[in-house]
PDB file of N, CA and C in Angstrom:
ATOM      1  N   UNK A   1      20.798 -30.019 -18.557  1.00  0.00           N
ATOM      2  CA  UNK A   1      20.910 -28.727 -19.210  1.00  0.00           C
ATOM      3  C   UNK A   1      20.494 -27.580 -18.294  1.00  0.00           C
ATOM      4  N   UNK A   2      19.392 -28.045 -17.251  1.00  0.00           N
ATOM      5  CA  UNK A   2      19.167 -26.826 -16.652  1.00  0.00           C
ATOM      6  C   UNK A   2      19.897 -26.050 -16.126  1.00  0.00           C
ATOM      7  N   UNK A   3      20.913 -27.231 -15.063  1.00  0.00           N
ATOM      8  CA  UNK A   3      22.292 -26.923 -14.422  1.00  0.00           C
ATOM      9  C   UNK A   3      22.591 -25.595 -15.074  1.00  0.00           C
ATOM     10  N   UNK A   4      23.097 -26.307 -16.239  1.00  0.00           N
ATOM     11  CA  UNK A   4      24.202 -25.158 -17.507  1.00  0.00           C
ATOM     12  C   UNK A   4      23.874 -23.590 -17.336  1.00  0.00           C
ATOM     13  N   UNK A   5      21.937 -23.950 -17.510  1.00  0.00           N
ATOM     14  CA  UNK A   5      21.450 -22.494 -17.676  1.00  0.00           C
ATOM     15  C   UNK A   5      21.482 -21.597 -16.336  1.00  0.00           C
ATOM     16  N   UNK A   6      21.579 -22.534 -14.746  1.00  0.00           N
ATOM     17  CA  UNK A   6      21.590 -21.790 -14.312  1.00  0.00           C
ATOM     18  C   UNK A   6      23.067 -21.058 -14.183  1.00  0.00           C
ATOM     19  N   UNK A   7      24.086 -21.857 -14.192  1.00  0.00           N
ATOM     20  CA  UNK A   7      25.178 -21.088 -13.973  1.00  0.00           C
ATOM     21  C   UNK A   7      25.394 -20.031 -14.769  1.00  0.00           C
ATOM     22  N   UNK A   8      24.936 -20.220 -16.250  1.00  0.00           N
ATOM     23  CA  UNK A   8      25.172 -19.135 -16.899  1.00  0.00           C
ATOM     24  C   UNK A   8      24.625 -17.887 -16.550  1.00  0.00           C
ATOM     25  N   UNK A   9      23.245 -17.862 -15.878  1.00  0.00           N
ATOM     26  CA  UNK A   9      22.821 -16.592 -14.983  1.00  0.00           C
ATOM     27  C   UNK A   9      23.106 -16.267 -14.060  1.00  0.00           C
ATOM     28  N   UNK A  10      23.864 -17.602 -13.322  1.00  0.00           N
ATOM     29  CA  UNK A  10      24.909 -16.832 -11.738  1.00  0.00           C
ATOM     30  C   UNK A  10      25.994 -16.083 -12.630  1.00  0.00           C
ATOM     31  N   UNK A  11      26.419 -16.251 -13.629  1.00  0.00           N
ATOM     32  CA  UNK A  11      27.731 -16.025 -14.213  1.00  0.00           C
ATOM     33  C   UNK A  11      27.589 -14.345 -14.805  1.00  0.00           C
ATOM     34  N   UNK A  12      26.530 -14.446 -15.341  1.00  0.00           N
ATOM     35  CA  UNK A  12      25.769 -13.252 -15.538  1.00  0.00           C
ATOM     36  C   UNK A  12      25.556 -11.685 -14.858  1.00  0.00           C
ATOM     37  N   UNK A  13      24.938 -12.341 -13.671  1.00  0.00           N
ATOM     38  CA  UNK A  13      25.102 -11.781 -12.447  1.00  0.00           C
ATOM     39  C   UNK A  13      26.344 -10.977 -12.205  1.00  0.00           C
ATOM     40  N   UNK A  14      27.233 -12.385 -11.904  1.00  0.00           N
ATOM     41  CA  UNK A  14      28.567 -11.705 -11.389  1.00  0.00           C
ATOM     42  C   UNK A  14      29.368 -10.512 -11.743  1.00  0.00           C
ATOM     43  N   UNK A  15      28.815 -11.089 -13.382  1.00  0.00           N
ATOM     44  CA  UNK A  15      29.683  -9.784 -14.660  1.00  0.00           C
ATOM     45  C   UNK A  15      29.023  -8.565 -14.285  1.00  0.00           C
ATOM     46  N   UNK A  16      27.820  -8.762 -13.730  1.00  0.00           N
ATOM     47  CA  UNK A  16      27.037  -7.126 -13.885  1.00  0.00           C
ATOM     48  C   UNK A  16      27.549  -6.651 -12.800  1.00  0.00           C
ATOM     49  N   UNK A  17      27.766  -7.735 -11.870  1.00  0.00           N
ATOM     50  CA  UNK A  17      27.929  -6.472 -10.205  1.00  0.00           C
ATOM     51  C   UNK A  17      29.595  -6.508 -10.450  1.00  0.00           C
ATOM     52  N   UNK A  18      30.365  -7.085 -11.839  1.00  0.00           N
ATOM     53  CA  UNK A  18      31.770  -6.339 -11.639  1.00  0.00           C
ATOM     54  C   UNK A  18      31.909  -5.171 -11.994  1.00  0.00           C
ATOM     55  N   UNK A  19      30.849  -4.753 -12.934  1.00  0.00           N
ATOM     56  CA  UNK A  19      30.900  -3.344 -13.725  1.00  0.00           C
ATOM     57  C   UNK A  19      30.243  -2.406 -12.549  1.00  0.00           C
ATOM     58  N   UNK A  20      29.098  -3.151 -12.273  1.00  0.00           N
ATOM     59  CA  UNK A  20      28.748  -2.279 -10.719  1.00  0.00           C
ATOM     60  C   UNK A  20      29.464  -1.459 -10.163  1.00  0.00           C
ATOM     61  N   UNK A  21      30.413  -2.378  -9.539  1.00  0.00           N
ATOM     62  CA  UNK A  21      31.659  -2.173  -8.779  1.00  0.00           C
ATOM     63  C   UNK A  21      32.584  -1.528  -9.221  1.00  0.00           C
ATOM     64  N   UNK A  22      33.005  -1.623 -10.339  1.00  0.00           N
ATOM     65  CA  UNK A  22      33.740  -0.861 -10.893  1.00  0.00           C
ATOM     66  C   UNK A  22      33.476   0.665 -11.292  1.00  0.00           C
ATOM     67  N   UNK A  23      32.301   0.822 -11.775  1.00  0.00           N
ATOM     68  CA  UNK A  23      31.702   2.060 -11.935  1.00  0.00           C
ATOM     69  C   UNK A  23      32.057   2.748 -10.240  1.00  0.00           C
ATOM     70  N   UNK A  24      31.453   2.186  -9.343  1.00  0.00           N
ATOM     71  CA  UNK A  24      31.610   3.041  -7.988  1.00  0.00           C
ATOM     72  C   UNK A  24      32.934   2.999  -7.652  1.00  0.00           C
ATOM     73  N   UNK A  25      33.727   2.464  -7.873  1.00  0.00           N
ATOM     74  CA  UNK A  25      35.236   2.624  -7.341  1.00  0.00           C
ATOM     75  C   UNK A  25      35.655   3.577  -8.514  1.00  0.00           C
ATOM     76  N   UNK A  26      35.170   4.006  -9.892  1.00  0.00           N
ATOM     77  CA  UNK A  26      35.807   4.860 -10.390  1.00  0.00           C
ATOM     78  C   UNK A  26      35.226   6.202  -9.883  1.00  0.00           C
ATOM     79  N   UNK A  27      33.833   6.348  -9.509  1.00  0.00           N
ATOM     80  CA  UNK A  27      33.427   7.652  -8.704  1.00  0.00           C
ATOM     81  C   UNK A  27      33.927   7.433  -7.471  1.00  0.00           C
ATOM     82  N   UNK A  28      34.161   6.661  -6.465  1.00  0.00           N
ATOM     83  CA  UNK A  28      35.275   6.721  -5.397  1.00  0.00           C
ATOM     84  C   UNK A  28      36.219   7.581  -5.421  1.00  0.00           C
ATOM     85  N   UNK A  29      37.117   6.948  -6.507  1.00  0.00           N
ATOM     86  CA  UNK A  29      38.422   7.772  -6.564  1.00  0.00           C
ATOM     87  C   UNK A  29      38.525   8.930  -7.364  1.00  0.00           C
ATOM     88  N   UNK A  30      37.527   9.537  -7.292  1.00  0.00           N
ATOM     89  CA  UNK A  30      37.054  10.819  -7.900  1.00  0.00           C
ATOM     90  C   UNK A  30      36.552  11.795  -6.710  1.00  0.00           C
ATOM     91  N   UNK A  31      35.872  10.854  -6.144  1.00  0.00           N
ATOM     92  CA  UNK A  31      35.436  11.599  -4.859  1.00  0.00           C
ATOM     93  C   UNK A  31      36.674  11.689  -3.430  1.00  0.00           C
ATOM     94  N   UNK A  32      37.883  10.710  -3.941  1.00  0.00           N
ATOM     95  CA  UNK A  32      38.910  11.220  -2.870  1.00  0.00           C
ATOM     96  C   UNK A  32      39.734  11.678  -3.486  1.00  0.00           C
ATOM     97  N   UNK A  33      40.190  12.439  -4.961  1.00  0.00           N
ATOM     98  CA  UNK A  33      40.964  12.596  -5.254  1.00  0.00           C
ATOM     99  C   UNK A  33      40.483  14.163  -4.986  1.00  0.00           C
ATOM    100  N   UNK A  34      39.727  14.250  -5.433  1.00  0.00           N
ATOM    101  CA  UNK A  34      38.848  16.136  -4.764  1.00  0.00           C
ATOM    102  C   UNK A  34      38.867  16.564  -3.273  1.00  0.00           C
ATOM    103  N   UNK A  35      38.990  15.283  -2.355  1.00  0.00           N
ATOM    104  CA  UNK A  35      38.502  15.465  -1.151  1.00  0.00           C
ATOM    105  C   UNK A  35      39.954  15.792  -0.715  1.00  0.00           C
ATOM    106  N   UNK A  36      41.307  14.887  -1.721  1.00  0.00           N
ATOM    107  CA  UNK A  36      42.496  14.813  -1.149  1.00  0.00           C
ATOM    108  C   UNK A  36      42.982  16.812  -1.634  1.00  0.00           C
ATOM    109  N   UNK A  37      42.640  16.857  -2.465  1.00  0.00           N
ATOM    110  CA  UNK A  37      43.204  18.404  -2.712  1.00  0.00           C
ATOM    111  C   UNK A  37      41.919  19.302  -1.890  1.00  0.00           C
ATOM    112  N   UNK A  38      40.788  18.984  -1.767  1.00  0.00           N
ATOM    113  CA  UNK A  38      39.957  20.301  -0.639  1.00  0.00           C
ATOM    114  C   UNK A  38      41.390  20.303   0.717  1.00  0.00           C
ATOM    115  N   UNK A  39      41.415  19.333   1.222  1.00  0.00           N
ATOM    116  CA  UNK A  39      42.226  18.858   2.569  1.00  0.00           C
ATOM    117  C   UNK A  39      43.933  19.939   2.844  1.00  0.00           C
ATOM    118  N   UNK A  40      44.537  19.537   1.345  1.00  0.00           N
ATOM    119  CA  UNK A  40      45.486  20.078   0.661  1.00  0.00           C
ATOM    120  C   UNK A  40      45.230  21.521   1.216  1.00  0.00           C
ATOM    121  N   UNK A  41      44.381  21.837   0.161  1.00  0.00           N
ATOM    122  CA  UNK A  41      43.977  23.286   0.471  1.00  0.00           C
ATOM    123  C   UNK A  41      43.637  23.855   1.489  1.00  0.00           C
ATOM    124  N   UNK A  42      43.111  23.585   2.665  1.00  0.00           N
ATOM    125  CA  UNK A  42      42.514  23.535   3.838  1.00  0.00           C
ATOM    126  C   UNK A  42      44.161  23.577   4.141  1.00  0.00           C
ATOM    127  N   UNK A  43      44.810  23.093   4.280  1.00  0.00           N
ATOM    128  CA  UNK A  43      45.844  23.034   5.303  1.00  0.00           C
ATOM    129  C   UNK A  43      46.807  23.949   4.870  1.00  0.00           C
ATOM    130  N   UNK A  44      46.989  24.346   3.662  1.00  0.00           N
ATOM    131  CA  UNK A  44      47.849  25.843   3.203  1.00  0.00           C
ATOM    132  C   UNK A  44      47.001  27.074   3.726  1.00  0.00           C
ATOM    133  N   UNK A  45      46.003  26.915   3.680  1.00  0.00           N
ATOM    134  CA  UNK A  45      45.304  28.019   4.000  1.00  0.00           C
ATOM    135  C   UNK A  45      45.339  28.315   5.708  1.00  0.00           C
ATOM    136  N   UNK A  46      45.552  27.089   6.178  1.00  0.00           N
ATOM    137  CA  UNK A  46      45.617  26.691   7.805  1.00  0.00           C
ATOM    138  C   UNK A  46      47.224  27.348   7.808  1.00  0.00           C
ATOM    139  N   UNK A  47      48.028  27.780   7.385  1.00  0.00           N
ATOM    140  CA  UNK A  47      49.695  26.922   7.475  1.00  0.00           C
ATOM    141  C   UNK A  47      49.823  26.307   8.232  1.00  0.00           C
ATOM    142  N   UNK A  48      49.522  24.585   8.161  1.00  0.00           N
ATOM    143  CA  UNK A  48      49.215  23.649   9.112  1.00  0.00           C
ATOM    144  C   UNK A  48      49.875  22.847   8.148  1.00  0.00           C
ATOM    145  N   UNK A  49      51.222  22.703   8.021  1.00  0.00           N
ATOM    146  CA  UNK A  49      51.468  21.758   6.721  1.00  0.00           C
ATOM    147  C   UNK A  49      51.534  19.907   7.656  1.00  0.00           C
ATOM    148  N   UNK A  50      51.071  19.749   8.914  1.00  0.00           N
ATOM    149  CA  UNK A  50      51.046  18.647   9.285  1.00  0.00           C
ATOM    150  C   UNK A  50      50.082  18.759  10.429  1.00  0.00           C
ATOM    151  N   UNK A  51      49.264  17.456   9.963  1.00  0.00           N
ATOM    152  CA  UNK A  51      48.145  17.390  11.167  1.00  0.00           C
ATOM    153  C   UNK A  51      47.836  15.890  11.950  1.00  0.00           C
ATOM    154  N   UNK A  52      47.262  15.982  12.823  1.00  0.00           N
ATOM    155  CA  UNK A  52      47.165  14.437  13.388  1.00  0.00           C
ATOM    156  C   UNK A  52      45.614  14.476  13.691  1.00  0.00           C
ATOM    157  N   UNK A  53      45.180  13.173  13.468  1.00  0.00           N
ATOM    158  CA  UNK A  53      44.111  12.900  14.016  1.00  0.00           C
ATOM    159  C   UNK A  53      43.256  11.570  13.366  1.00  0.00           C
ATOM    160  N   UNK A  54      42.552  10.714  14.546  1.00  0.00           N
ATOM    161  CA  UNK A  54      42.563   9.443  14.701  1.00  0.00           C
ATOM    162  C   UNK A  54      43.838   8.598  14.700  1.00  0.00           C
ATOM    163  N   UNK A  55      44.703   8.888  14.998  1.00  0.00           N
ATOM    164  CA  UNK A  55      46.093   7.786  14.852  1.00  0.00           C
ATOM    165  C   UNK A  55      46.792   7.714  13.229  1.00  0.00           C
ATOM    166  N   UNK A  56      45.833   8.617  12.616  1.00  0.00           N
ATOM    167  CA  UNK A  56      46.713   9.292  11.408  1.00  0.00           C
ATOM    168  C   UNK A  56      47.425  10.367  11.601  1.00  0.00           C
ATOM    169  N   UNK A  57      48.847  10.889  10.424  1.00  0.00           N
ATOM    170  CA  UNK A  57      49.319  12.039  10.251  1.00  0.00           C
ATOM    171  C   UNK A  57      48.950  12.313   8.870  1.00  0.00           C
ATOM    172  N   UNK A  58      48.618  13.473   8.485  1.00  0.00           N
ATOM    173  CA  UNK A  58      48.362  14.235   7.052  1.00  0.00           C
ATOM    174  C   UNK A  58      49.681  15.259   7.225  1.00  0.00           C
ATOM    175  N   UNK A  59      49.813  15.333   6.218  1.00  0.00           N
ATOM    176  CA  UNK A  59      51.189  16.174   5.986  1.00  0.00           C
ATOM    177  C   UNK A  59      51.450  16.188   4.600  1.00  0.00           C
ATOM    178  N   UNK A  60      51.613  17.509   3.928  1.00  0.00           N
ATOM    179  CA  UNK A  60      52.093  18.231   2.827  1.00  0.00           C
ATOM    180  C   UNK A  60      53.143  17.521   2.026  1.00  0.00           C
ATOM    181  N   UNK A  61      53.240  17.692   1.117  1.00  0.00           N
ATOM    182  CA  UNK A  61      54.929  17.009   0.195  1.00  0.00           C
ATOM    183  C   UNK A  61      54.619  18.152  -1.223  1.00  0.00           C
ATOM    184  N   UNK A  62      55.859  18.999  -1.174  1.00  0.00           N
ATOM    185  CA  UNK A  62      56.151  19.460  -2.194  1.00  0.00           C
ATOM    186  C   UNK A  62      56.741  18.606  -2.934  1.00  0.00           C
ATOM    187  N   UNK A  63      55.767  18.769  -4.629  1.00  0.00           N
ATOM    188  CA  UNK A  63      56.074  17.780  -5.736  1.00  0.00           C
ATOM    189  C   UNK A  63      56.999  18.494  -6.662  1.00  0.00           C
ATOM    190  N   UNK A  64      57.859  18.240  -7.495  1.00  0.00           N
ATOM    191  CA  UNK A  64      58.076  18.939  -8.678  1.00  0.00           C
ATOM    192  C   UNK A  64      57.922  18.037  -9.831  1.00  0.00           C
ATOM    193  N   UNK A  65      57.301  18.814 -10.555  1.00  0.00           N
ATOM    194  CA  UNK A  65      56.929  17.986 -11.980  1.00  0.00           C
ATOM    195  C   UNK A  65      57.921  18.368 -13.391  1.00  0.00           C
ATOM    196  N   UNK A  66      58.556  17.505 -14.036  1.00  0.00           N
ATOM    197  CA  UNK A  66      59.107  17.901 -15.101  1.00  0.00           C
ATOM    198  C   UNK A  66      58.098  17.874 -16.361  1.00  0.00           C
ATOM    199  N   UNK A  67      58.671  18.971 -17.451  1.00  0.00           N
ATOM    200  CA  UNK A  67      58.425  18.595 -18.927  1.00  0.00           C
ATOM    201  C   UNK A  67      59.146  17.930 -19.240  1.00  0.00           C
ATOM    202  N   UNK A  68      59.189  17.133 -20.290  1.00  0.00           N
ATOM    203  CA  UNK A  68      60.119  16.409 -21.382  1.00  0.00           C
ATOM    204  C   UNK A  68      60.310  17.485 -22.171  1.00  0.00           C
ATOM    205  N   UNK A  69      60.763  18.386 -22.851  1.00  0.00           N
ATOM    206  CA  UNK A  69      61.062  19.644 -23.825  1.00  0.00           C
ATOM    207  C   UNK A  69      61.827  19.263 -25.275  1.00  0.00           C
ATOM    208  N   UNK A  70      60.968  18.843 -26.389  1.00  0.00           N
ATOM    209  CA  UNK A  70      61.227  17.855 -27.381  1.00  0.00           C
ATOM    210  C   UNK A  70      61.830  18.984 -28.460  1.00  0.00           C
TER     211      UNK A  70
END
């Protein structure tokens, strides 16, 4: 029985550091989704609509968004 009990507290464990994890990957992508429009902005303000650096390119894309009009 001990076995049992311990897995059930490795098991335990695991569940907590998924929510862990999950919690920080949802402030992650909070923290690059802000960082991706500061950047945005930074580069209209630059008129730099394309930039290089480290072996990346950043570059602009005009979006257009529709309504559905019911």
């Amino acid at each position: 029985m001990a076995d049992i009990f311990s897995l059930i507290d490795e098991y335990k464990e695991l569940l907590d550091k998924k929510d862990e994890l999950k919690e920080a990957t949802t402030d992650n992508n909070k923290a690059l989704e802000a960082k991706r429009k500061e950047l945005a902005q930074a580069m209209i303000d630059a008129e730099s609509p394309k930039v290089s650096r480290g072996g990346f390119l950043y570059s602009l894309q005009d979006k257009t968004k529709y309504n559905k009009i019911g």
